[in-house]
C-alpha atoms as a PDB file:
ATOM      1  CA  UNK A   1       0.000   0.000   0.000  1.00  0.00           C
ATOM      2  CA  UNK A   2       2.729   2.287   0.420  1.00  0.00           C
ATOM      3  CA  UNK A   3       4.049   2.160  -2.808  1.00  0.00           C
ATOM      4  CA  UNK A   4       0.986   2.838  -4.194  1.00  0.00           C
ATOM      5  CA  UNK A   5       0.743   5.974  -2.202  1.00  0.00           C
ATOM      6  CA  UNK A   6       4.031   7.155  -3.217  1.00  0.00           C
ATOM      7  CA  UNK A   7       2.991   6.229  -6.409  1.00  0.00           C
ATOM      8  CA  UNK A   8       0.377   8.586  -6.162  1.00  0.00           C
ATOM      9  CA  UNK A   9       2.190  11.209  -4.751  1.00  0.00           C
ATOM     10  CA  UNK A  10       0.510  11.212  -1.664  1.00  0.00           C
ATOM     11  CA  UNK A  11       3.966  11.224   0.247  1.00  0.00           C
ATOM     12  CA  UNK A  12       2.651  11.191   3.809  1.00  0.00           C
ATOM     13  CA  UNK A  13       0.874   7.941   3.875  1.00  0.00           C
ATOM     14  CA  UNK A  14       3.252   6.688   1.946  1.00  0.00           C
ATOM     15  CA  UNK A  15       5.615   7.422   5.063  1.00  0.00           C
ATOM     16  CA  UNK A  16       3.005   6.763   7.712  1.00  0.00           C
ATOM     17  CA  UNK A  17       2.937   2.909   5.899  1.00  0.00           C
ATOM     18  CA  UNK A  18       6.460   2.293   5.198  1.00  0.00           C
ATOM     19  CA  UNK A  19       7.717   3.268   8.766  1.00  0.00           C
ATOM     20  CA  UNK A  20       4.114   0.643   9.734  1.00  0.00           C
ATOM     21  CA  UNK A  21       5.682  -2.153   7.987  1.00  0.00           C
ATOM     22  CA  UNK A  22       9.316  -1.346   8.671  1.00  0.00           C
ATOM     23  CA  UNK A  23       8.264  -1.451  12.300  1.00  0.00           C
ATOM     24  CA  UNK A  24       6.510  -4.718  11.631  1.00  0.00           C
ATOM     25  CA  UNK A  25       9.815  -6.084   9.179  1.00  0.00           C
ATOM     26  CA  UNK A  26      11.752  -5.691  12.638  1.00  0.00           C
ATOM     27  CA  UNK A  27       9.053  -7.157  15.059  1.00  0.00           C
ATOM     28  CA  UNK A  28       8.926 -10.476  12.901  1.00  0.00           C
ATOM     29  CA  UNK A  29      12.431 -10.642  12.303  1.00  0.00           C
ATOM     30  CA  UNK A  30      12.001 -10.460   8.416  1.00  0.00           C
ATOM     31  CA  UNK A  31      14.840  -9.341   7.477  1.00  0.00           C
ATOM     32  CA  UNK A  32      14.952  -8.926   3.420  1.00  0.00           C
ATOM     33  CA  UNK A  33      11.792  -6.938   3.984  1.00  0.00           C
ATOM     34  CA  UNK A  34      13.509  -4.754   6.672  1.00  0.00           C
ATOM     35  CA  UNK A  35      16.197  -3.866   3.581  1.00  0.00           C
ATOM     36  CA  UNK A  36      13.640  -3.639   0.858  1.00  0.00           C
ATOM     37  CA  UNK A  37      11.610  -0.435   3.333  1.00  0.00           C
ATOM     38  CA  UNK A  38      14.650   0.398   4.169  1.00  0.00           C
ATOM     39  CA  UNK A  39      15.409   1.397   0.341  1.00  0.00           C
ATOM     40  CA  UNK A  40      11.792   2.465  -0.177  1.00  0.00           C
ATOM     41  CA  UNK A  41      12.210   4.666   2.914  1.00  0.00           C
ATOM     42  CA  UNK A  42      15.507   6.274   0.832  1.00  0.00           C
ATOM     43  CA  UNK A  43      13.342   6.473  -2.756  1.00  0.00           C
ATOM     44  CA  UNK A  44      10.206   8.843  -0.891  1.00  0.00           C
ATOM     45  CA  UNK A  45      12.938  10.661   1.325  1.00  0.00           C
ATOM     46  CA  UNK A  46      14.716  11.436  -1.860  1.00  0.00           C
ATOM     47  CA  UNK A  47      11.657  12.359  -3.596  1.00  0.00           C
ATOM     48  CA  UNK A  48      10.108  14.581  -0.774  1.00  0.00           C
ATOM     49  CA  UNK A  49      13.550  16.726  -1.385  1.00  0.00           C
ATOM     50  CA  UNK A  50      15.633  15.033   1.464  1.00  0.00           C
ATOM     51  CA  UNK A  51      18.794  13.657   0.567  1.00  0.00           C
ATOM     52  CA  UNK A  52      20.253  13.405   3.889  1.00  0.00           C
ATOM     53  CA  UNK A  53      17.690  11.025   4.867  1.00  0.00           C
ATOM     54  CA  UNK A  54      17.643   9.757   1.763  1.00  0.00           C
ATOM     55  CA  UNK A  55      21.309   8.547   1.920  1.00  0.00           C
ATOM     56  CA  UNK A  56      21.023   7.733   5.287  1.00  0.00           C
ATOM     57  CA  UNK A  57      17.922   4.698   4.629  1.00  0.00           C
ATOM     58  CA  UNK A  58      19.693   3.855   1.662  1.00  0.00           C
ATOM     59  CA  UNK A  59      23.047   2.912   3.732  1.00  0.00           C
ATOM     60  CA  UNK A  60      21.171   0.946   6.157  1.00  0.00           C
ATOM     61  CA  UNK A  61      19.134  -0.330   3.312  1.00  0.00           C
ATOM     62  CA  UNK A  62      22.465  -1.463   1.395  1.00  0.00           C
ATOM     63  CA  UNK A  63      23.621  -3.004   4.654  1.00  0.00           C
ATOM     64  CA  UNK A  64      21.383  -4.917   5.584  1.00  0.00           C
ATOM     65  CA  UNK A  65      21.107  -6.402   2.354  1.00  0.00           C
ATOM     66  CA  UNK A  66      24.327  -6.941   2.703  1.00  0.00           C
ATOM     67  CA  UNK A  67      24.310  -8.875   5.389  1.00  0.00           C
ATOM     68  CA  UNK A  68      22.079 -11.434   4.003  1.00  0.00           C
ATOM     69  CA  UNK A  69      23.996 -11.647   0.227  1.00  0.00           C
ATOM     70  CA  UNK A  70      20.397 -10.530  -1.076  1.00  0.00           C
ATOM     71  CA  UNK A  71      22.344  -9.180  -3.765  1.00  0.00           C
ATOM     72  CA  UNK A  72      19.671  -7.345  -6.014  1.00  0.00           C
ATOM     73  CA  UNK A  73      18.570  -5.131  -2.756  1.00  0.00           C
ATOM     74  CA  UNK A  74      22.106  -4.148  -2.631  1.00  0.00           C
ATOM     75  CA  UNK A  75      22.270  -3.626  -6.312  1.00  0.00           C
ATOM     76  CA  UNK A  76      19.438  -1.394  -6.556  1.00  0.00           C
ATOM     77  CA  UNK A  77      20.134   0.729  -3.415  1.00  0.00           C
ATOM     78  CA  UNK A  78      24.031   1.426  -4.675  1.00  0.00           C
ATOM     79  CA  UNK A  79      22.767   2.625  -7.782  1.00  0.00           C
ATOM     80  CA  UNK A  80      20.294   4.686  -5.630  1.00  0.00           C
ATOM     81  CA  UNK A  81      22.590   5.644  -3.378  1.00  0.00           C
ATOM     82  CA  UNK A  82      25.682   6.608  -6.389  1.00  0.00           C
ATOM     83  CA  UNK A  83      23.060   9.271  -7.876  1.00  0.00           C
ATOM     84  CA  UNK A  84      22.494  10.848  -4.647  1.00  0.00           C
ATOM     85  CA  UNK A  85      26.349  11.112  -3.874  1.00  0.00           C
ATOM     86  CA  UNK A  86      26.702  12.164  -7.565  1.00  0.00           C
ATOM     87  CA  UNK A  87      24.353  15.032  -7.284  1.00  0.00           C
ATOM     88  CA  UNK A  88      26.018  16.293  -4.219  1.00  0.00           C
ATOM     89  CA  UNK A  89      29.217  16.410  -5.599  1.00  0.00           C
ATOM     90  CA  UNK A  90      30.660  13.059  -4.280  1.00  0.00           C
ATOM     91  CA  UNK A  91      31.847  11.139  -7.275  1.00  0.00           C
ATOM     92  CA  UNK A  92      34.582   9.243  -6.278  1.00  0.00           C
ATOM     93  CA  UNK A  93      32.018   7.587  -3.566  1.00  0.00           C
ATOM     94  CA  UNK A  94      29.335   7.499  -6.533  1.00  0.00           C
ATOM     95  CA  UNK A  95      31.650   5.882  -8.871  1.00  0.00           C
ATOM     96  CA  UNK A  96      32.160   3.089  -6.370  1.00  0.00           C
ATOM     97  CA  UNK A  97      28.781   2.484  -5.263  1.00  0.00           C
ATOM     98  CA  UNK A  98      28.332   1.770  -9.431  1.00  0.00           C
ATOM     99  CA  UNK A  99      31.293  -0.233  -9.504  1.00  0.00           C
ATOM    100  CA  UNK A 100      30.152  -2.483  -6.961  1.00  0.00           C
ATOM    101  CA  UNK A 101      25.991  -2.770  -7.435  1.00  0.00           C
ATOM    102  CA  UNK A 102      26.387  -3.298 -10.926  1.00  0.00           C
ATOM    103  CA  UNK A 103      27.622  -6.491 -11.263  1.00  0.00           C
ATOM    104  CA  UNK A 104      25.195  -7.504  -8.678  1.00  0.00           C
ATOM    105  CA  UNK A 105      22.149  -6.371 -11.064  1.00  0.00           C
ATOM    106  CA  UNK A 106      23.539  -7.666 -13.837  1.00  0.00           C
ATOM    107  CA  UNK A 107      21.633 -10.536 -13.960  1.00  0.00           C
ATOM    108  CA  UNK A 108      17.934  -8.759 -13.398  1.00  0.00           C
ATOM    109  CA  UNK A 109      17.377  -7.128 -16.904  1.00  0.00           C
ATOM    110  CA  UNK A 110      14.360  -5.036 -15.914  1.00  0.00           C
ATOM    111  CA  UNK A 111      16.763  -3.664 -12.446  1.00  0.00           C
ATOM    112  CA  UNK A 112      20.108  -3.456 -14.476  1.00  0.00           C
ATOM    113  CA  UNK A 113      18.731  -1.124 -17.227  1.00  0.00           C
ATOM    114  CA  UNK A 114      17.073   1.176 -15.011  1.00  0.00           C
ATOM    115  CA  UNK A 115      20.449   0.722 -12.924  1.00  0.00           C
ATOM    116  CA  UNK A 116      21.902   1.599 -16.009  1.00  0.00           C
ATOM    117  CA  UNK A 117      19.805   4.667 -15.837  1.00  0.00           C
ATOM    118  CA  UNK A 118      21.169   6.038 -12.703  1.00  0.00           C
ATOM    119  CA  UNK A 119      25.002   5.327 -13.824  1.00  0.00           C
ATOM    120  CA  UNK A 120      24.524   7.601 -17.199  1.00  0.00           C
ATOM    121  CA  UNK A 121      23.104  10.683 -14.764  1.00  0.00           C
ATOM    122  CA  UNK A 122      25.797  10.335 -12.260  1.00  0.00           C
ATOM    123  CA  UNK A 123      28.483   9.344 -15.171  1.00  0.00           C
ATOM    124  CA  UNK A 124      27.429  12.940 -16.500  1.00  0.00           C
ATOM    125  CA  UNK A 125      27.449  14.839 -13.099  1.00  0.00           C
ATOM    126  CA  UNK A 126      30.837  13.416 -13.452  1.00  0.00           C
ATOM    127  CA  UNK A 127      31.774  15.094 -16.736  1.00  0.00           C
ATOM    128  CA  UNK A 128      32.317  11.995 -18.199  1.00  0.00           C
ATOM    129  CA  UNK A 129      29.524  12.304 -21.257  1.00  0.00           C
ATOM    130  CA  UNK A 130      30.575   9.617 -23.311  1.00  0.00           C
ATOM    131  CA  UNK A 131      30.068   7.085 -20.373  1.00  0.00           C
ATOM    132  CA  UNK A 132      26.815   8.563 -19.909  1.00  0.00           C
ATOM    133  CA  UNK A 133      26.320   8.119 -23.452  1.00  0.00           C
ATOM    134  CA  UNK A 134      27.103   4.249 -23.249  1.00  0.00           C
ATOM    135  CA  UNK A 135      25.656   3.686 -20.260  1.00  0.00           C
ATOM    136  CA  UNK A 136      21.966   5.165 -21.482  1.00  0.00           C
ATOM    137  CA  UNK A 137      22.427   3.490 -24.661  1.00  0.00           C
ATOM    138  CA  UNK A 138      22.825  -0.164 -22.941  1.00  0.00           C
ATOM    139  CA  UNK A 139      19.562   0.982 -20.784  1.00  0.00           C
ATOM    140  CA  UNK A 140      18.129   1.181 -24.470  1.00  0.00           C
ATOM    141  CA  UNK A 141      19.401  -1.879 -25.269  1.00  0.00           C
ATOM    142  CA  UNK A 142      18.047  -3.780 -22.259  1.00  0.00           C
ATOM    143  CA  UNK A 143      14.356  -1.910 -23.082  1.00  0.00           C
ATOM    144  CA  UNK A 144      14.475  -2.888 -26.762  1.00  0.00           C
ATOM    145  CA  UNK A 145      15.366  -6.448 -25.701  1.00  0.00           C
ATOM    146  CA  UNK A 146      12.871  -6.731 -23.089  1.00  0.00           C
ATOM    147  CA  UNK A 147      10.123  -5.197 -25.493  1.00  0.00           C
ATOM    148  CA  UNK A 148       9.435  -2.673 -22.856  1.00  0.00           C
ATOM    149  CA  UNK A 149       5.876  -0.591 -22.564  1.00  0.00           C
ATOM    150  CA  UNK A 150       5.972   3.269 -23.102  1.00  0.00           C
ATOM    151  CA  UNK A 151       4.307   3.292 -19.493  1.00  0.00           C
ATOM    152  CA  UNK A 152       6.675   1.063 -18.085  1.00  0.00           C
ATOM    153  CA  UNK A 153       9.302   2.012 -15.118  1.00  0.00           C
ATOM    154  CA  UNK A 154      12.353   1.361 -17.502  1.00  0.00           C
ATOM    155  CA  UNK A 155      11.300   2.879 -20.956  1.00  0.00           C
ATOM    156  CA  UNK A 156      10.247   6.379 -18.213  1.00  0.00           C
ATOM    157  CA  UNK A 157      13.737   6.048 -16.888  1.00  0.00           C
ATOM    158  CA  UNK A 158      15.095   5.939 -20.423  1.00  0.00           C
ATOM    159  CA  UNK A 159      13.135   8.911 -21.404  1.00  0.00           C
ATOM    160  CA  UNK A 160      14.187  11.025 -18.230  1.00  0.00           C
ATOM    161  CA  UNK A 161      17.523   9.810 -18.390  1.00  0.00           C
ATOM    162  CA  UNK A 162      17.550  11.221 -21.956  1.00  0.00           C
ATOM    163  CA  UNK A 163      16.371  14.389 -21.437  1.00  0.00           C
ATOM    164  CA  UNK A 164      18.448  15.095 -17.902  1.00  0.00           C
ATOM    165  CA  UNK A 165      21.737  14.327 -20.328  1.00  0.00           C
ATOM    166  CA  UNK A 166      20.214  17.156 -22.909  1.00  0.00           C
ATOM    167  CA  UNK A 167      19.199  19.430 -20.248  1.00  0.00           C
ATOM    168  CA  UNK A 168      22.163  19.094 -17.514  1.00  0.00           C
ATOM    169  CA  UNK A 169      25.406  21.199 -18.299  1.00  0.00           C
END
């Protein structure tokens, strides 16, 4: 239910539910949840405009998937995680983060293109355009493959991606 309210937009329940369930997550000892809210904790805080938080549910997030080798949690959160350190002027952490959740991705098409997504924004807060360049084009690569929807989270991704490389100095 969350999700679906962030979804919506409607950040506050969204927040309201996934502190509920991370509270829950740690009750019942289920840990891969715990990781998973942790992330989705980081993705609202990031979109209600608060990086700090954002990075800091994304760390735990990351470490605690850590901790239980659920590798595609970790993945996803790095590659969360590298844009946010990107955008605040932290490449050499961002650049690591990517080195190290991509290969643990890799093997989710659907995750590693829109994974893909986050490298070519922080590759270009990087100054490194060309990488961006690659990077975006294997998203489009993975999308093409996967015969993806216009409406669908990876072909959006694309398109944003896309137009934050035109836009972005």
């Amino acid at each position: 239910m969350a999700s679906l309210y962030h979804g919506k937009g409607e950040f506050e329940r969204a927040l309201e539910l996934f502190q509920h369930a991370l509270r829950l997550n740690r009750l019942i000892k289920d840990r891969i949840s715990e990781g998973i809210n942790l992330g989705n904790l980081g993705r609202l805080y990031h979109d209600l405009g608060d990086p700090e938080q954002a990075q800091v549910h994304f760390a735990q997030a990351i470490q605690r998937c850590d901790s239980l080798n659920y590798l595609i949690g970790s993945g996803v959160f790095r590659g969360s995680l590298a844009l946010i350190q990107a955008q605040q002027g932290g490449i050499d952490e961002a650049l690591l983060l990517l080195n190290t959740g991509e290969p643990q991705v890799a093997v989710y098409a659907m995750e590693h293109g829109k994974f893909l997504c986050k490298k070519a924004k922080a590759l270009h807060l990087a100054r490194r355009p060309a990488a961006a360049l690659e990077a975006l084009a294997q998203a489009q690569s993975i999308a093409a493959e996967l015969n993806t929807t216009p409406d669908s989270e990876l072909t959006k991704m694309i398109t944003e991606t896309t137009q934050f490389l035109e836009v972005e100095p």
